[in-house]
C-alpha atoms as a PDB file:
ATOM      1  CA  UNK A   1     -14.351  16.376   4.292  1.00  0.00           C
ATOM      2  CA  UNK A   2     -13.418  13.157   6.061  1.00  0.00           C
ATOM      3  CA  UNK A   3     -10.440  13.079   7.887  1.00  0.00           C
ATOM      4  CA  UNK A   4      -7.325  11.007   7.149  1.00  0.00           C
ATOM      5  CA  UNK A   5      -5.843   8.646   9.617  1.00  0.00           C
ATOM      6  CA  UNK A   6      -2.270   7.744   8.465  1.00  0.00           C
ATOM      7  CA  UNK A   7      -0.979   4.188   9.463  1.00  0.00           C
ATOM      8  CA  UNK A   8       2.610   2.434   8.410  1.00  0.00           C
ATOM      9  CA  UNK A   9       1.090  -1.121   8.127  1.00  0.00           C
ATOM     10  CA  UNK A  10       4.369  -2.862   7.262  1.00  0.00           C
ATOM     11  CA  UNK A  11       8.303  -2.359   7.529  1.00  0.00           C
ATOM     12  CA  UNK A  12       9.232  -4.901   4.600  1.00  0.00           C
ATOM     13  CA  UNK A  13      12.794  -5.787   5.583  1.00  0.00           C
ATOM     14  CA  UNK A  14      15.531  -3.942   3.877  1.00  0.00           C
ATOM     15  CA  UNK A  15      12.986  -1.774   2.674  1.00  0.00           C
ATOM     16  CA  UNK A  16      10.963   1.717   3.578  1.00  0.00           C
ATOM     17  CA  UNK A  17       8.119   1.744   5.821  1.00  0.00           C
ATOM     18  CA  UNK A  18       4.718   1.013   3.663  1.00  0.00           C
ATOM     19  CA  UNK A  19       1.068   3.432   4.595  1.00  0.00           C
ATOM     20  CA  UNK A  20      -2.073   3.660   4.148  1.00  0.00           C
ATOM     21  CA  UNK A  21      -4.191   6.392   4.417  1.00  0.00           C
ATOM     22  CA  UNK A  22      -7.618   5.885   5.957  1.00  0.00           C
ATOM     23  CA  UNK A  23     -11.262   7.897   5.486  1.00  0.00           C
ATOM     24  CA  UNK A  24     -13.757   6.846   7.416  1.00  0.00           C
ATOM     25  CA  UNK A  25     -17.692   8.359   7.288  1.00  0.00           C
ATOM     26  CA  UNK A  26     -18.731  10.092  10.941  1.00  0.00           C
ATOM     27  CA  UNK A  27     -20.817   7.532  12.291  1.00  0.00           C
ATOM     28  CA  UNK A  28     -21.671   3.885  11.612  1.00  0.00           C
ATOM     29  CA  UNK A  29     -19.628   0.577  11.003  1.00  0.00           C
ATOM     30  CA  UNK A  30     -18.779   1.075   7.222  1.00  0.00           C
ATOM     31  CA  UNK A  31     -17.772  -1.826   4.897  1.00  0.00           C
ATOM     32  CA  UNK A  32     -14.383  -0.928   3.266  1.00  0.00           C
ATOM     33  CA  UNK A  33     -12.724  -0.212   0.207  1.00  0.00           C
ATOM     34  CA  UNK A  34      -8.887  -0.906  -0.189  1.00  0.00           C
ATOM     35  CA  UNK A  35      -7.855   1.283  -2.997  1.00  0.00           C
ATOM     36  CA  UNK A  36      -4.723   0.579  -5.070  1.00  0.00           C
ATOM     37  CA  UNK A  37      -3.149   3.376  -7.140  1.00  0.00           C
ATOM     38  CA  UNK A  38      -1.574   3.250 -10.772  1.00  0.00           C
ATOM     39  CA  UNK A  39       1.512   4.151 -12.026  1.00  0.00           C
ATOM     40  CA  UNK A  40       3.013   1.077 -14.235  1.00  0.00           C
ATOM     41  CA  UNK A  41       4.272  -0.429 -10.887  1.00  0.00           C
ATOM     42  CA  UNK A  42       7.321   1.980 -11.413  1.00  0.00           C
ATOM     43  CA  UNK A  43       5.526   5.112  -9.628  1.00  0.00           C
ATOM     44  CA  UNK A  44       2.375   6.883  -8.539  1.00  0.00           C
ATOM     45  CA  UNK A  45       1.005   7.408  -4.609  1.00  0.00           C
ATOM     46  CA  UNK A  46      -1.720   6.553  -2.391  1.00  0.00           C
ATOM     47  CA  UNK A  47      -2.010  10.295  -2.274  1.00  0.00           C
ATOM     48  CA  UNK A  48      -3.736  10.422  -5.875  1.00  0.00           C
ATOM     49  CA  UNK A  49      -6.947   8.267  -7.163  1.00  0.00           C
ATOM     50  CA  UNK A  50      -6.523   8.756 -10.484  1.00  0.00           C
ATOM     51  CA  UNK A  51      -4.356  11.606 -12.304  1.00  0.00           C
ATOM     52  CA  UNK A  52      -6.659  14.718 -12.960  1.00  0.00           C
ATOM     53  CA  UNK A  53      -9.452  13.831 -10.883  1.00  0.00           C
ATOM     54  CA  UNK A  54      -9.635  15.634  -7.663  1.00  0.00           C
ATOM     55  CA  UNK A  55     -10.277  13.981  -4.036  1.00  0.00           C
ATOM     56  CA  UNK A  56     -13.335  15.461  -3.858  1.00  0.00           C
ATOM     57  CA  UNK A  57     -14.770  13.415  -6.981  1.00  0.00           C
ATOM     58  CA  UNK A  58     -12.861  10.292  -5.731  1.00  0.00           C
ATOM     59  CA  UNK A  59     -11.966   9.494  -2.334  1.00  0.00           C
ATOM     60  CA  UNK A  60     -14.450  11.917  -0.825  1.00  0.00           C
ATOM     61  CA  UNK A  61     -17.366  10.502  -3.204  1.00  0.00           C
ATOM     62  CA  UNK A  62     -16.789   6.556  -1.943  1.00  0.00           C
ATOM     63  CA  UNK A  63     -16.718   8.063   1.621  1.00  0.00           C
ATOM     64  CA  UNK A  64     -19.828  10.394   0.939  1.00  0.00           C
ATOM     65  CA  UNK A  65     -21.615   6.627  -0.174  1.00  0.00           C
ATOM     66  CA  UNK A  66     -21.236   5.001   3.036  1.00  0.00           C
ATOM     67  CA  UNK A  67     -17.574   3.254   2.699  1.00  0.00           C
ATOM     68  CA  UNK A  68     -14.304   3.855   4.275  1.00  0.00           C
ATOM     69  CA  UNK A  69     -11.171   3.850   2.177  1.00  0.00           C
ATOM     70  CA  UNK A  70      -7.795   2.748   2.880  1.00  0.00           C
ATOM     71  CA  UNK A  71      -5.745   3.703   0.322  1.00  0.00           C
ATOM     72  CA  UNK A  72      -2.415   1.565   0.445  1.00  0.00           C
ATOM     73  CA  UNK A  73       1.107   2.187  -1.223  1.00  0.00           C
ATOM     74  CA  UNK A  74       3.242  -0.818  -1.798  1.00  0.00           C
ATOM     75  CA  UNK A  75       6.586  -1.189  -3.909  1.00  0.00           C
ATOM     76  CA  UNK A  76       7.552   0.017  -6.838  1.00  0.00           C
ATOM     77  CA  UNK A  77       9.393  -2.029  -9.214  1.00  0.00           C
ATOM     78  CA  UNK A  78      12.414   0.170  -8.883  1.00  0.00           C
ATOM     79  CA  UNK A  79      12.631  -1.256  -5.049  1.00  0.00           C
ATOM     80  CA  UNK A  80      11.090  -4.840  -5.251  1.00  0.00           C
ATOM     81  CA  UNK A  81       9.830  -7.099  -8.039  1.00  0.00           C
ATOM     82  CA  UNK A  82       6.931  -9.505  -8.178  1.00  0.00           C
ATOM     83  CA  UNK A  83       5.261 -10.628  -6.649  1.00  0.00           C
ATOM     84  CA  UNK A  84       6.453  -8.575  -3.291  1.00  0.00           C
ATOM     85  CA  UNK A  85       3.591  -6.110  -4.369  1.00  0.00           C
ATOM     86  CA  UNK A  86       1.165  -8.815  -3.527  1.00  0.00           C
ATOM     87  CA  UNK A  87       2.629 -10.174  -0.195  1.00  0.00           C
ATOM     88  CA  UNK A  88       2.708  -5.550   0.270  1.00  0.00           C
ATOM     89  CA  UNK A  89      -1.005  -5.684  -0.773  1.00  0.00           C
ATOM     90  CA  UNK A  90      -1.632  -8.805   1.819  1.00  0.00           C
ATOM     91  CA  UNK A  91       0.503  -6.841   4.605  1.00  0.00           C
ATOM     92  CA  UNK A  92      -2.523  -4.384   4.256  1.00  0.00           C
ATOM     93  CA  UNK A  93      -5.178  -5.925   4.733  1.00  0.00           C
ATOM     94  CA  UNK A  94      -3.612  -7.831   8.013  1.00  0.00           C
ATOM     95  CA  UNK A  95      -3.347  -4.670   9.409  1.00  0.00           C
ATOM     96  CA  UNK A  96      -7.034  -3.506   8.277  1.00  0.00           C
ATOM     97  CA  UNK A  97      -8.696  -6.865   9.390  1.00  0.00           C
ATOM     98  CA  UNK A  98      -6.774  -6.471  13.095  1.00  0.00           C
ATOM     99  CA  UNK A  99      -7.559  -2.533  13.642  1.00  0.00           C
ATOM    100  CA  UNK A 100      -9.826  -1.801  11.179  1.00  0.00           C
ATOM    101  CA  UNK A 101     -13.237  -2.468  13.809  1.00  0.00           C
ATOM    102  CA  UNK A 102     -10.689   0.043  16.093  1.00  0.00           C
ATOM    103  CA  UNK A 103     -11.883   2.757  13.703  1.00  0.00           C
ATOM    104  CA  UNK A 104     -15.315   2.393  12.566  1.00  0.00           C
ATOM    105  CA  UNK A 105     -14.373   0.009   9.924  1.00  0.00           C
ATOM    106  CA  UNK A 106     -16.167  -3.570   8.988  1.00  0.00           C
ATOM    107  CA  UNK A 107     -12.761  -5.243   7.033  1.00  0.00           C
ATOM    108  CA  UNK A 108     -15.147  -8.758   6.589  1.00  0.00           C
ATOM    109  CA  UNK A 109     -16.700  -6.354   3.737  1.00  0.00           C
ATOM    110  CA  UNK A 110     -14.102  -5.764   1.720  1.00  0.00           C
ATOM    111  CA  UNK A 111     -14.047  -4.485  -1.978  1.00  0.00           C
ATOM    112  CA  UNK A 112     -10.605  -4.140  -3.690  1.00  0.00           C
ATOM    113  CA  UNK A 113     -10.399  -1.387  -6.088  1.00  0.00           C
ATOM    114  CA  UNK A 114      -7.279  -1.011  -8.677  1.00  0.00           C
ATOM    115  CA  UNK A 115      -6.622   1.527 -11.173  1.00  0.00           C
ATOM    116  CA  UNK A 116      -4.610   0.670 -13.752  1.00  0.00           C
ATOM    117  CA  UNK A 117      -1.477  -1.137 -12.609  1.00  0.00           C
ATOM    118  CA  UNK A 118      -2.868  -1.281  -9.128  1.00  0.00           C
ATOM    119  CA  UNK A 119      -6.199  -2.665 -10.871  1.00  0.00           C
ATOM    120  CA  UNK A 120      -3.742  -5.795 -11.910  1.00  0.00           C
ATOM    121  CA  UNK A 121      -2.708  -6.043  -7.721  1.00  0.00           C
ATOM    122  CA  UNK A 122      -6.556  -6.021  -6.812  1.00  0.00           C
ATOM    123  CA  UNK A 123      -7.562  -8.507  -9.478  1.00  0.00           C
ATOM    124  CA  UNK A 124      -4.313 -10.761  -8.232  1.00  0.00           C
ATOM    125  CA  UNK A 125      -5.203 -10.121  -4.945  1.00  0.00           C
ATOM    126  CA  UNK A 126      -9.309 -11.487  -5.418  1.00  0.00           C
ATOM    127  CA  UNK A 127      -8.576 -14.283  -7.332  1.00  0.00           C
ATOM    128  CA  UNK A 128      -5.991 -15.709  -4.672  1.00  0.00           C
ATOM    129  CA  UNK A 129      -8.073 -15.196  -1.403  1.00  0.00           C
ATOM    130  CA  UNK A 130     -10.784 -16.330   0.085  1.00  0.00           C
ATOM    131  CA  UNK A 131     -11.967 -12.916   2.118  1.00  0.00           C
ATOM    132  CA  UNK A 132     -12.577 -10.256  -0.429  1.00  0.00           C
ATOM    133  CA  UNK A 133     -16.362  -9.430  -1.082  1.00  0.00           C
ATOM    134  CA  UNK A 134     -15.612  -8.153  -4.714  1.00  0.00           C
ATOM    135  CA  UNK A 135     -12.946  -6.029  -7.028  1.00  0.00           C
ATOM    136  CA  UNK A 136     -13.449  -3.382  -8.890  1.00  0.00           C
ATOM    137  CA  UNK A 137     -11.013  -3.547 -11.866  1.00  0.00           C
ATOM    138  CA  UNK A 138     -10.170  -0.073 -14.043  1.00  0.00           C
ATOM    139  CA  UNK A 139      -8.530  -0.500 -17.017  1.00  0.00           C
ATOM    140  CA  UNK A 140      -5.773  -3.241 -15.767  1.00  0.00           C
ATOM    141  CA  UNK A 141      -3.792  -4.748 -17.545  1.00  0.00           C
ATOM    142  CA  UNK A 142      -4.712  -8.937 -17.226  1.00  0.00           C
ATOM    143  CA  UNK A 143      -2.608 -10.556 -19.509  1.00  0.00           C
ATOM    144  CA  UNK A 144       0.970  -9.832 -19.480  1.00  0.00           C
ATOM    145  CA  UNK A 145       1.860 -11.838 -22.772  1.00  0.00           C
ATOM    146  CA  UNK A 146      -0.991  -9.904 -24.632  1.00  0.00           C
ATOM    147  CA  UNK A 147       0.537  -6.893 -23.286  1.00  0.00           C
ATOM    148  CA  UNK A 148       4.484  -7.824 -24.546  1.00  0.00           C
ATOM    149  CA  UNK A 149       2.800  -7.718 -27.862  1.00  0.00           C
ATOM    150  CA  UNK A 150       1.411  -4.174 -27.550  1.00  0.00           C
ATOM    151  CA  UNK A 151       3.672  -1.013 -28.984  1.00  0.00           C
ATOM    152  CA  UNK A 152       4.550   1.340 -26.157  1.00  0.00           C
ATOM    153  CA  UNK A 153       7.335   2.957 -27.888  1.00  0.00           C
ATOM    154  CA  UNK A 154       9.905   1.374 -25.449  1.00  0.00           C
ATOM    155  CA  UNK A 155      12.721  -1.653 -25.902  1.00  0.00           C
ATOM    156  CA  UNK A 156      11.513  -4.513 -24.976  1.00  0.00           C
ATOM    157  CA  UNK A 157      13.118  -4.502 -21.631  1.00  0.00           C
ATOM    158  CA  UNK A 158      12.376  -1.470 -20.826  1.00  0.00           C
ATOM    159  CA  UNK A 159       8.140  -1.843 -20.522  1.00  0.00           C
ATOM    160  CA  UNK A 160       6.389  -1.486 -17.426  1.00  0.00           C
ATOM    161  CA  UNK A 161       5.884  -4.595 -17.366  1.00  0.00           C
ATOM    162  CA  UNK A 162       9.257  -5.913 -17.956  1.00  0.00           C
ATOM    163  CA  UNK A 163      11.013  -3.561 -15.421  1.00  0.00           C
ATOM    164  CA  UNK A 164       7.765  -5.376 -12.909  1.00  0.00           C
ATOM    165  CA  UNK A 165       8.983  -8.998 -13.856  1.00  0.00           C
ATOM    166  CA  UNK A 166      12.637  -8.516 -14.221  1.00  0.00           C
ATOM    167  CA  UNK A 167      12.614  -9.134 -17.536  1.00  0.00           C
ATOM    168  CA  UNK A 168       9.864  -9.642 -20.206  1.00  0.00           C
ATOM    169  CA  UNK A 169       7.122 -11.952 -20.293  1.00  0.00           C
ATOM    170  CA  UNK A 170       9.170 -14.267 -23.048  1.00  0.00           C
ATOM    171  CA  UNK A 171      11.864 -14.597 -20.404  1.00  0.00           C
ATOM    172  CA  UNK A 172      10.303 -15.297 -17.524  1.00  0.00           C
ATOM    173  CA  UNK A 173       6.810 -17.500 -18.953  1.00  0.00           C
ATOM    174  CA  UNK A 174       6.030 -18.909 -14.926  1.00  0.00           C
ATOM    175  CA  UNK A 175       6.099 -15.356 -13.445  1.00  0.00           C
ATOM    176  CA  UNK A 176       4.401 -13.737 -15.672  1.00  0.00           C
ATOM    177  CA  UNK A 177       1.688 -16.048 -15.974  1.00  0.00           C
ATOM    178  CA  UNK A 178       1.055 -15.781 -12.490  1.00  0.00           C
ATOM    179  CA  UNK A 179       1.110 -11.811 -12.943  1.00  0.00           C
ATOM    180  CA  UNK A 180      -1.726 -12.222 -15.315  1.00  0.00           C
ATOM    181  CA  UNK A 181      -5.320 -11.864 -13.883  1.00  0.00           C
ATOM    182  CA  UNK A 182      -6.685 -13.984 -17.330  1.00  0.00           C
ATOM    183  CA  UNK A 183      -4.688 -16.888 -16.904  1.00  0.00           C
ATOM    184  CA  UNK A 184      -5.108 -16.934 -12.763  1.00  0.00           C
ATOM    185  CA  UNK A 185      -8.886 -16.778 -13.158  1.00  0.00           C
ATOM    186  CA  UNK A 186     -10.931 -19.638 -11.177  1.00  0.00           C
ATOM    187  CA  UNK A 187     -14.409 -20.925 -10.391  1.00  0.00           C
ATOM    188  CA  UNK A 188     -15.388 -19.983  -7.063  1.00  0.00           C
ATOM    189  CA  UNK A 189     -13.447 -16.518  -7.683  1.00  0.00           C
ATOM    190  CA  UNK A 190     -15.343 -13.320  -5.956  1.00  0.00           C
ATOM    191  CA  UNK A 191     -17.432 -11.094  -8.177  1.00  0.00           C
ATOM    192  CA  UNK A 192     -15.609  -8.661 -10.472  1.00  0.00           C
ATOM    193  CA  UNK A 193     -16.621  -5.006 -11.759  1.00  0.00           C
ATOM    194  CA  UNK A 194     -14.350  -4.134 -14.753  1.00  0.00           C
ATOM    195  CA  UNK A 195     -14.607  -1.067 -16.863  1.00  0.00           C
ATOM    196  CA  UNK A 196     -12.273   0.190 -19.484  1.00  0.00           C
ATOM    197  CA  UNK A 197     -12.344   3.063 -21.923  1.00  0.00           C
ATOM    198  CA  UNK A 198     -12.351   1.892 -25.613  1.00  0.00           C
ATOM    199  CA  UNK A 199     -10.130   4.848 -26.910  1.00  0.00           C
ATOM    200  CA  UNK A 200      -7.493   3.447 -24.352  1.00  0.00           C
ATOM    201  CA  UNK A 201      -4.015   3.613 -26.028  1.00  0.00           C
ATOM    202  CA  UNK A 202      -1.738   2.440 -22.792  1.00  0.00           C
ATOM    203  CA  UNK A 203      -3.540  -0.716 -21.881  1.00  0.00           C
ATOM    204  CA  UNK A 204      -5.698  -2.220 -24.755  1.00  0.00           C
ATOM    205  CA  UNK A 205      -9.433  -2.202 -24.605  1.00  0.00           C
ATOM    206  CA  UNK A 206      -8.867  -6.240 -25.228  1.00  0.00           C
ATOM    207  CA  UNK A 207      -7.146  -6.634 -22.118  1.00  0.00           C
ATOM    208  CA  UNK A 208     -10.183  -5.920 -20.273  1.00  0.00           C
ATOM    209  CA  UNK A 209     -12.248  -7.710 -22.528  1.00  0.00           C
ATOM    210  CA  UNK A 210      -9.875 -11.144 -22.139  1.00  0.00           C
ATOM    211  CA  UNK A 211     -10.554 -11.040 -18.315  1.00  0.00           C
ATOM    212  CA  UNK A 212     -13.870 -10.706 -18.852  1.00  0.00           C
ATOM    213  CA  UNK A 213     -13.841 -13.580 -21.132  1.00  0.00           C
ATOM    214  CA  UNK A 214     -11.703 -15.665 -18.666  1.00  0.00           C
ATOM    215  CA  UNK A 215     -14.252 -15.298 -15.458  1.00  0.00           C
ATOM    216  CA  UNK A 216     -17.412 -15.658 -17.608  1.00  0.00           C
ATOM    217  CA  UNK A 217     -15.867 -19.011 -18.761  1.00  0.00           C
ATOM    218  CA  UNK A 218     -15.913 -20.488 -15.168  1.00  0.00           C
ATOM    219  CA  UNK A 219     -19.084 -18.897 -13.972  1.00  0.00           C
ATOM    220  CA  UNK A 220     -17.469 -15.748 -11.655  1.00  0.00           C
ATOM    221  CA  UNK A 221     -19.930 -13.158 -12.108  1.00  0.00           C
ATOM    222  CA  UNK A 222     -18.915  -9.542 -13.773  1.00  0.00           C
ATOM    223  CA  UNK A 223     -19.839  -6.953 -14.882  1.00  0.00           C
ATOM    224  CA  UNK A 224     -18.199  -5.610 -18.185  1.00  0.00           C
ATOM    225  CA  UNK A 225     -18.744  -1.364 -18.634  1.00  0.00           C
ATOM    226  CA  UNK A 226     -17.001  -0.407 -22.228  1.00  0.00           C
ATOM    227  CA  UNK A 227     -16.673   3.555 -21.854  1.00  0.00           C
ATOM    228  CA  UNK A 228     -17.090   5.002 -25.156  1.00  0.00           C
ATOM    229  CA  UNK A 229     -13.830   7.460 -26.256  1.00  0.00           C
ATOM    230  CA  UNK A 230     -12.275   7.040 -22.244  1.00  0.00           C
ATOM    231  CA  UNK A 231      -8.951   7.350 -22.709  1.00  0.00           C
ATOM    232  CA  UNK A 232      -6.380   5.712 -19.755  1.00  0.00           C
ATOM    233  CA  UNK A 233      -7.083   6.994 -16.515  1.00  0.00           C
ATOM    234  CA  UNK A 234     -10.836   8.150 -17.559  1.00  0.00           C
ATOM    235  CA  UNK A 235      -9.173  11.317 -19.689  1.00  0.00           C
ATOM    236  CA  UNK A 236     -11.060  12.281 -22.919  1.00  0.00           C
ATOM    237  CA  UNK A 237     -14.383  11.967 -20.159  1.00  0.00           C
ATOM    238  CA  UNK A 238     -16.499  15.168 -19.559  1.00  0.00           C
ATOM    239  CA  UNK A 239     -17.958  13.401 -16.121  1.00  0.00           C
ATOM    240  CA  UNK A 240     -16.619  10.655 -14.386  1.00  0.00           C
ATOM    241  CA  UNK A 241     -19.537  10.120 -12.399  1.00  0.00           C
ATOM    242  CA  UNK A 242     -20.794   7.700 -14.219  1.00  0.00           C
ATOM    243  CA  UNK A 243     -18.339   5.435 -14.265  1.00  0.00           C
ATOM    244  CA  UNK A 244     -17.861   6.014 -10.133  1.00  0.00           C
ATOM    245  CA  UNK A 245     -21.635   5.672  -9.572  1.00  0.00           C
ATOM    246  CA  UNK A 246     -21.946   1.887 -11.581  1.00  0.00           C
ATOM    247  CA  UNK A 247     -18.603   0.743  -9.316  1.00  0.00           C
ATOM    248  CA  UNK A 248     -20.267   2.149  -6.115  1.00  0.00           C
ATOM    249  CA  UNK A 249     -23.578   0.314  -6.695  1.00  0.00           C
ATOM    250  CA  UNK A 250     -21.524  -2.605  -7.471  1.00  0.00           C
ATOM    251  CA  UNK A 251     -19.707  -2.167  -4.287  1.00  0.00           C
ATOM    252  CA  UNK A 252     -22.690  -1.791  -2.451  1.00  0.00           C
ATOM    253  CA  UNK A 253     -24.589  -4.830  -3.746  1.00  0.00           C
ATOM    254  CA  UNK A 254     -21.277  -7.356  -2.749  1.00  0.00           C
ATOM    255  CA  UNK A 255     -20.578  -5.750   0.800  1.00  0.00           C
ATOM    256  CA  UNK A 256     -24.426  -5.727   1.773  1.00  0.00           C
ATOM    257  CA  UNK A 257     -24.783  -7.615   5.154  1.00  0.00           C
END
């Protein structure tokens, strides 16, 4: 089991202290993997890869291939709205690309990988920097407009994505176009790994399928992996290695020296 350095990379002001946690093979320089956690913006932890699959099949699997991980937090949309998430995500990897040779880590071979809501932060993240090898995108959601139009059961105000953007997408048209990975796409933009399940029922299988659309459009290479019946946050799968293994060779490939 790798151990776990804890770090507060950032003291936002007027805010709490942000962490990362960061796993690290025994021996070698190892390209990294900044890890961004779900939740809706609105919660979820560093502590947990995906709900209802253990350490040992996620964090412990990317370390067992040669990577280290630092899994970030930033804020939730109950402390700070976007895009303070991003400037949270950028805070990171400062602090990575500084210390991260301190600890065994090569931070010039970076992958960003996002589940979910954190999936939408890495995919943000890529397409507005220079320095990131490659993302791995799960199940994101890219297009926030598409997403307004899609039945969660709540008042319009009330969506995830709303209570993100301080109101919905109607309402604020300039923020949440920039909190869309489909309409931020660009030529030149760093390769992309997306995978989605097609029995997804809390971000559409289209949303997935519109970012891959988007980057295809201007040449950015991706890879597109439909799951058959995965459900949101890989549930309804018998083995999620499959879906780990095709975003680990993908990782490799863009981080080789």
């Amino acid at each position: 089991m790798p151990s776990i350095l804890e770090v507060d990379f950032a003291q936002p002001e007027g805010f709490r202290p942000l962490s990362l946690d960061l796993r690290t093979p025994d021996a070698g320089v190892a390209p990294l993997v900044v890890f961004l956690h779900g939740g809706g913006w609105l919660r979820g932890s560093r502590k947990v890869f995906t709900p209802g699959i253990s350490d040992a099949q996620s964090f412990d699997r990317i370390v067992a291939a040669g990577f280290a991980v630092a899994s970030c937090e930033y804020r939730l949309s109950g402390e700070a709205r976007f895009p303070a998430q991003l400037h949270d995500v950028d805070a990171a990897l400062a602090w990575l690309q500084t210390h991260g040779a301190d600890h065994g880590v090569d931070a010039s071979r970076l992958v960003l990988w996002g589940v979910s809501a954190g999936a939408t932060l890495a995919a943000l993240t890529g397409l507005r920097r220079e320095d990131i090898r490659g993302v791995v995108d799960w199940f994101g959601p890219a297009d926030l407009f598409a997403m307004a139009g899609h039945d969660s059961g709540e008042p319009a105000t009330d969506t995830r994505e709303a209570r993100w953007l301080g109101a919905p997408a109607a309402e604020l048209p300039d923020a949440a176009r920039l909190a869309s990975p489909a309409l931020q796409v660009h030529a030149g933009a760093p390769p992309f790994h997306i995978a989605h399940g097609t029995a997804d029922e809390h971000v559409p299988f289209t949303q997935s399928e519109a970012l891959t659309a988007a980057l295809r459009a201007v040449d950015v290479e991706v890879e597109f992996l439909p799951v058959p019946r995965g459900r949101h946050f890989w549930q309804g799968l018998d083995d999620t290695a499959p879906v780990f293994d095709a975003a680990l060779d993908f990782a490799h490939r863009v981080t080789a020296p």
